[in-house]
C-alpha atoms as a PDB file:
ATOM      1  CA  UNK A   1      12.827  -0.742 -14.158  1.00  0.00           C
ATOM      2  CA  UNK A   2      12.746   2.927 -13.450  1.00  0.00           C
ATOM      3  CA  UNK A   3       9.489   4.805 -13.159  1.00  0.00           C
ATOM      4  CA  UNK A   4       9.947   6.818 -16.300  1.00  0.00           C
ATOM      5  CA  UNK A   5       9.879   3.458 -19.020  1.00  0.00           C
ATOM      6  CA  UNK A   6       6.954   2.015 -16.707  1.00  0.00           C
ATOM      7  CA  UNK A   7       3.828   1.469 -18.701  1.00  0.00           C
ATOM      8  CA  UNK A   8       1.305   1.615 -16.017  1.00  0.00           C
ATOM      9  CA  UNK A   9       3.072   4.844 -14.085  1.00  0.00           C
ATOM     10  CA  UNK A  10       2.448   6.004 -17.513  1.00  0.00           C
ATOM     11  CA  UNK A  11      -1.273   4.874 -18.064  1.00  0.00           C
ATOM     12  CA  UNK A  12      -1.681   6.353 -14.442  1.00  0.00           C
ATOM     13  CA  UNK A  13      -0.134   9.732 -15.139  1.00  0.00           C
ATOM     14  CA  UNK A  14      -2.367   9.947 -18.326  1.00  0.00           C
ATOM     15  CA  UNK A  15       0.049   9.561 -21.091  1.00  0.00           C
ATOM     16  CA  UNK A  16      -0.998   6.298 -22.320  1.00  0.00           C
ATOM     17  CA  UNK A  17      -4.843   5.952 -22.867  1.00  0.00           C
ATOM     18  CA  UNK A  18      -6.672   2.563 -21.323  1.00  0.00           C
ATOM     19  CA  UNK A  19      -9.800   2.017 -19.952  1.00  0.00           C
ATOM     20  CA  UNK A  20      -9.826   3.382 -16.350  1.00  0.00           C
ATOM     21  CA  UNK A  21     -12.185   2.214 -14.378  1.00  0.00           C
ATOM     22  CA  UNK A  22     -11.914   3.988 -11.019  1.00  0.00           C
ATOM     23  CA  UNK A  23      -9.164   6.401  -9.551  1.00  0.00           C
ATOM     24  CA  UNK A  24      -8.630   7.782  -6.209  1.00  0.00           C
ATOM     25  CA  UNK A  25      -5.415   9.351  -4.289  1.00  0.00           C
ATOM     26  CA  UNK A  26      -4.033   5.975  -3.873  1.00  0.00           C
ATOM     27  CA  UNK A  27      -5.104   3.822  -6.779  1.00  0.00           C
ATOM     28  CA  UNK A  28      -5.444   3.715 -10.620  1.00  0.00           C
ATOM     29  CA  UNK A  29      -7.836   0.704 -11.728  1.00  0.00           C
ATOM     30  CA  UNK A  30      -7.712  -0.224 -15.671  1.00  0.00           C
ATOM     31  CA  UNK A  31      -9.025  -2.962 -17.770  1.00  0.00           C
ATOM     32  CA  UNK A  32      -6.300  -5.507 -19.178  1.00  0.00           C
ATOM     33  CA  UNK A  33      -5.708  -5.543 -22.577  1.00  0.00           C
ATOM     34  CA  UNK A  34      -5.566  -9.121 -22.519  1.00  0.00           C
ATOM     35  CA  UNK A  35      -8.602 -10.764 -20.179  1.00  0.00           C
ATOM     36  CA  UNK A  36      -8.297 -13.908 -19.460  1.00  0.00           C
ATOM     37  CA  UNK A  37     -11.999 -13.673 -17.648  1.00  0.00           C
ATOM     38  CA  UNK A  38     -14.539 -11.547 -18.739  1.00  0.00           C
ATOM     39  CA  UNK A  39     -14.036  -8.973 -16.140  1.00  0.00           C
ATOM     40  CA  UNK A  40      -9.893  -8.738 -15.912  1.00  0.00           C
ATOM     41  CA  UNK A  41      -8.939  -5.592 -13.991  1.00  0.00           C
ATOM     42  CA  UNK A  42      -5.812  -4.924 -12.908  1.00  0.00           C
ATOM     43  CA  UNK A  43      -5.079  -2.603  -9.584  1.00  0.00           C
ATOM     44  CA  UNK A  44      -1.734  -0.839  -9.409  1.00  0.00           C
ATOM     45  CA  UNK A  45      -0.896   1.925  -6.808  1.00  0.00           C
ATOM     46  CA  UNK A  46      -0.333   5.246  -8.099  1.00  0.00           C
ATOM     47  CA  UNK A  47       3.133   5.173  -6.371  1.00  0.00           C
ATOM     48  CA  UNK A  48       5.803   3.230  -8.320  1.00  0.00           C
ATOM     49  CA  UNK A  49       6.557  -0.094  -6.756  1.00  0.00           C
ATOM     50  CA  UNK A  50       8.019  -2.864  -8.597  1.00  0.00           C
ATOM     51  CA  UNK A  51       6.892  -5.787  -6.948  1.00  0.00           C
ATOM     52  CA  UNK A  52       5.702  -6.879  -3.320  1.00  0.00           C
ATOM     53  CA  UNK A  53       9.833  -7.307  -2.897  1.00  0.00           C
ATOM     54  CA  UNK A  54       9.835  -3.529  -2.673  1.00  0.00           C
ATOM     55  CA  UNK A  55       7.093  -3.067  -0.656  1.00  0.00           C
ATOM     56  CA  UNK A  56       7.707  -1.341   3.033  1.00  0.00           C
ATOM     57  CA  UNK A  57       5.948  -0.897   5.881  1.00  0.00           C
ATOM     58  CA  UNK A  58       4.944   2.398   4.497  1.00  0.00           C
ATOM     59  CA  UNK A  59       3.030   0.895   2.035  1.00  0.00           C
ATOM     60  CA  UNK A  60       0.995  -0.413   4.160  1.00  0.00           C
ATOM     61  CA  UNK A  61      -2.094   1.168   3.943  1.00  0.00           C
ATOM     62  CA  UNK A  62      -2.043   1.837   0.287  1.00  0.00           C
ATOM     63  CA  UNK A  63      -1.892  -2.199  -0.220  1.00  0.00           C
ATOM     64  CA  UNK A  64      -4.522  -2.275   2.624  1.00  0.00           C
ATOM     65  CA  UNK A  65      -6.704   0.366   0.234  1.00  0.00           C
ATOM     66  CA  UNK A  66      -5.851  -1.988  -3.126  1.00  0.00           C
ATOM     67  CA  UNK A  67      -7.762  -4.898  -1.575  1.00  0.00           C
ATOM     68  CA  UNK A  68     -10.815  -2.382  -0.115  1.00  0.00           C
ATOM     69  CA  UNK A  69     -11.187  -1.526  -3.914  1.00  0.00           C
ATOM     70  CA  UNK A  70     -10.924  -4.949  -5.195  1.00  0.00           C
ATOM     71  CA  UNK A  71     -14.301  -5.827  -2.935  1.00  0.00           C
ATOM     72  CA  UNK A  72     -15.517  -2.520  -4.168  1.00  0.00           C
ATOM     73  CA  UNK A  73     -15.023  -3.056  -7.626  1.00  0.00           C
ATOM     74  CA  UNK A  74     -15.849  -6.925  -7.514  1.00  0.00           C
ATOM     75  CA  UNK A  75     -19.434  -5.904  -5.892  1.00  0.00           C
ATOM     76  CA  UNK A  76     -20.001  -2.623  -8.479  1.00  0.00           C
ATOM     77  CA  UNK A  77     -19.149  -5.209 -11.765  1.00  0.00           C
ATOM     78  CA  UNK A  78     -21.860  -8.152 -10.269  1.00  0.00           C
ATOM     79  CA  UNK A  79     -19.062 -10.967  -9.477  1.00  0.00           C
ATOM     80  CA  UNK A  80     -19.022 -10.526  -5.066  1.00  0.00           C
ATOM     81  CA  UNK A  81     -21.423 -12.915  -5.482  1.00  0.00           C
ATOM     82  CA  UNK A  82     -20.210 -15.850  -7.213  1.00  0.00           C
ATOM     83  CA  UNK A  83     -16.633 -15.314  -6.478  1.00  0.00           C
ATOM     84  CA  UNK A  84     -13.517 -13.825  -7.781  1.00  0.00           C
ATOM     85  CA  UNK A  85      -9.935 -14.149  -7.582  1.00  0.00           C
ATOM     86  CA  UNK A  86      -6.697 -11.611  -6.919  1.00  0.00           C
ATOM     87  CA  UNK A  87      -3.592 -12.944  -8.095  1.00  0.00           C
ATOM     88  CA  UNK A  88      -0.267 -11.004  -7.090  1.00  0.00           C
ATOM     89  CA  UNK A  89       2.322 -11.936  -9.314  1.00  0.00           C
ATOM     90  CA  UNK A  90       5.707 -11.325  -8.540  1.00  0.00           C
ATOM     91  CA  UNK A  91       9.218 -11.847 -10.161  1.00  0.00           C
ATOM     92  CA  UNK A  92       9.791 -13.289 -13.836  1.00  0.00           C
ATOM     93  CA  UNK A  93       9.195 -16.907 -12.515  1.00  0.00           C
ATOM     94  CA  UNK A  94       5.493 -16.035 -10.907  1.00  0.00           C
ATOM     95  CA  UNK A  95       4.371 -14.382 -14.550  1.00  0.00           C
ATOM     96  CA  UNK A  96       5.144 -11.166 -13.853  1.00  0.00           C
ATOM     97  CA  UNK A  97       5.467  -9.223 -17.065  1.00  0.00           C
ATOM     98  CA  UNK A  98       4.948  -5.535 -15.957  1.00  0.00           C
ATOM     99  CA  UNK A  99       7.380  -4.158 -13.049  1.00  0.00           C
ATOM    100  CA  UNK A 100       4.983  -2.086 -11.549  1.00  0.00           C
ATOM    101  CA  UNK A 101       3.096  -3.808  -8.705  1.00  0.00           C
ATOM    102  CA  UNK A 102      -0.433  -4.845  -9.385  1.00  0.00           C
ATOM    103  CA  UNK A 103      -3.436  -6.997  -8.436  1.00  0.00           C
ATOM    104  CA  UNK A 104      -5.651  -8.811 -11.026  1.00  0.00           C
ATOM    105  CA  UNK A 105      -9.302  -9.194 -10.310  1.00  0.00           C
ATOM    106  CA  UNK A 106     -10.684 -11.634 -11.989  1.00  0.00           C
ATOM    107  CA  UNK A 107     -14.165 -13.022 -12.074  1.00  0.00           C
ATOM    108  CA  UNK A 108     -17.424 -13.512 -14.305  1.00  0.00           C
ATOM    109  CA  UNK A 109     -17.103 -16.716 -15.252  1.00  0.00           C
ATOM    110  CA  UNK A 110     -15.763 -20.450 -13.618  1.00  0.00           C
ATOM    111  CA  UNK A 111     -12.728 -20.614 -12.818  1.00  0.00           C
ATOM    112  CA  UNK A 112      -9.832 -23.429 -12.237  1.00  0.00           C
ATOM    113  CA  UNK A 113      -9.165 -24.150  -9.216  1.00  0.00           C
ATOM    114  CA  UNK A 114      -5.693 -25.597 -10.972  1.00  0.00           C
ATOM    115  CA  UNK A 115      -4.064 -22.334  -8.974  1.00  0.00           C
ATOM    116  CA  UNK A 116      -4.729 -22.879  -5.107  1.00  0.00           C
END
């Protein structure tokens, strides 16, 4: 998929509205449209990147800065607590539905251990 038919390069460069949560140089945070959890927030770099397939070594840090906001965001929404999950998804056969790389927090509620 090329950047310009991406939905979340274009919820991060403003031209589709969601609910943004937190923003930075390196990440755009927004609320899923469909939670499965009562606090579902996805993390996507600013940068496009399709999948951890096309991550580098360059995108190091920035991936390094995704999981620094997870914790952040996990403590600010009342969930560090009791626990959370980030799931990765990647490729068609993982449940990867959007081709722009992105982390799902997930948390406020039990959840199945059915995953790990």
């Amino acid at each position: 998929m090329k950047k310009e038919d991406c939905i979340f390069c274009k919820i991060i460069e403003g031209k589709i509205p969601s609910q943004i949560v937190f923003r930075d140089e390196k990440v755009t945070v927004f609320k899923d449209i469909n939670p499965l959890a009562p606090i579902h927030l996805l993390i996507t770099p600013n940068q496009h990147i399709a999948s951890l397939n096309g991550v580098t070594v360059g995108d190091e840090n920035s991936l390094g800065h995704m999981f620094t906001v997870a914790k952040m965001l996990a403590e600010k929404e009342g969930i560090a607590e009791n626990g959370y999950r980030v799931v990765v998804n990647t490729g068609s056969g993982a449940g990867q539905t959007v081709f722009h790389l992105h982390m799902h927090l997930l948390g406020g509620k039990q959840l199945s251990n059915k995953l790990c």
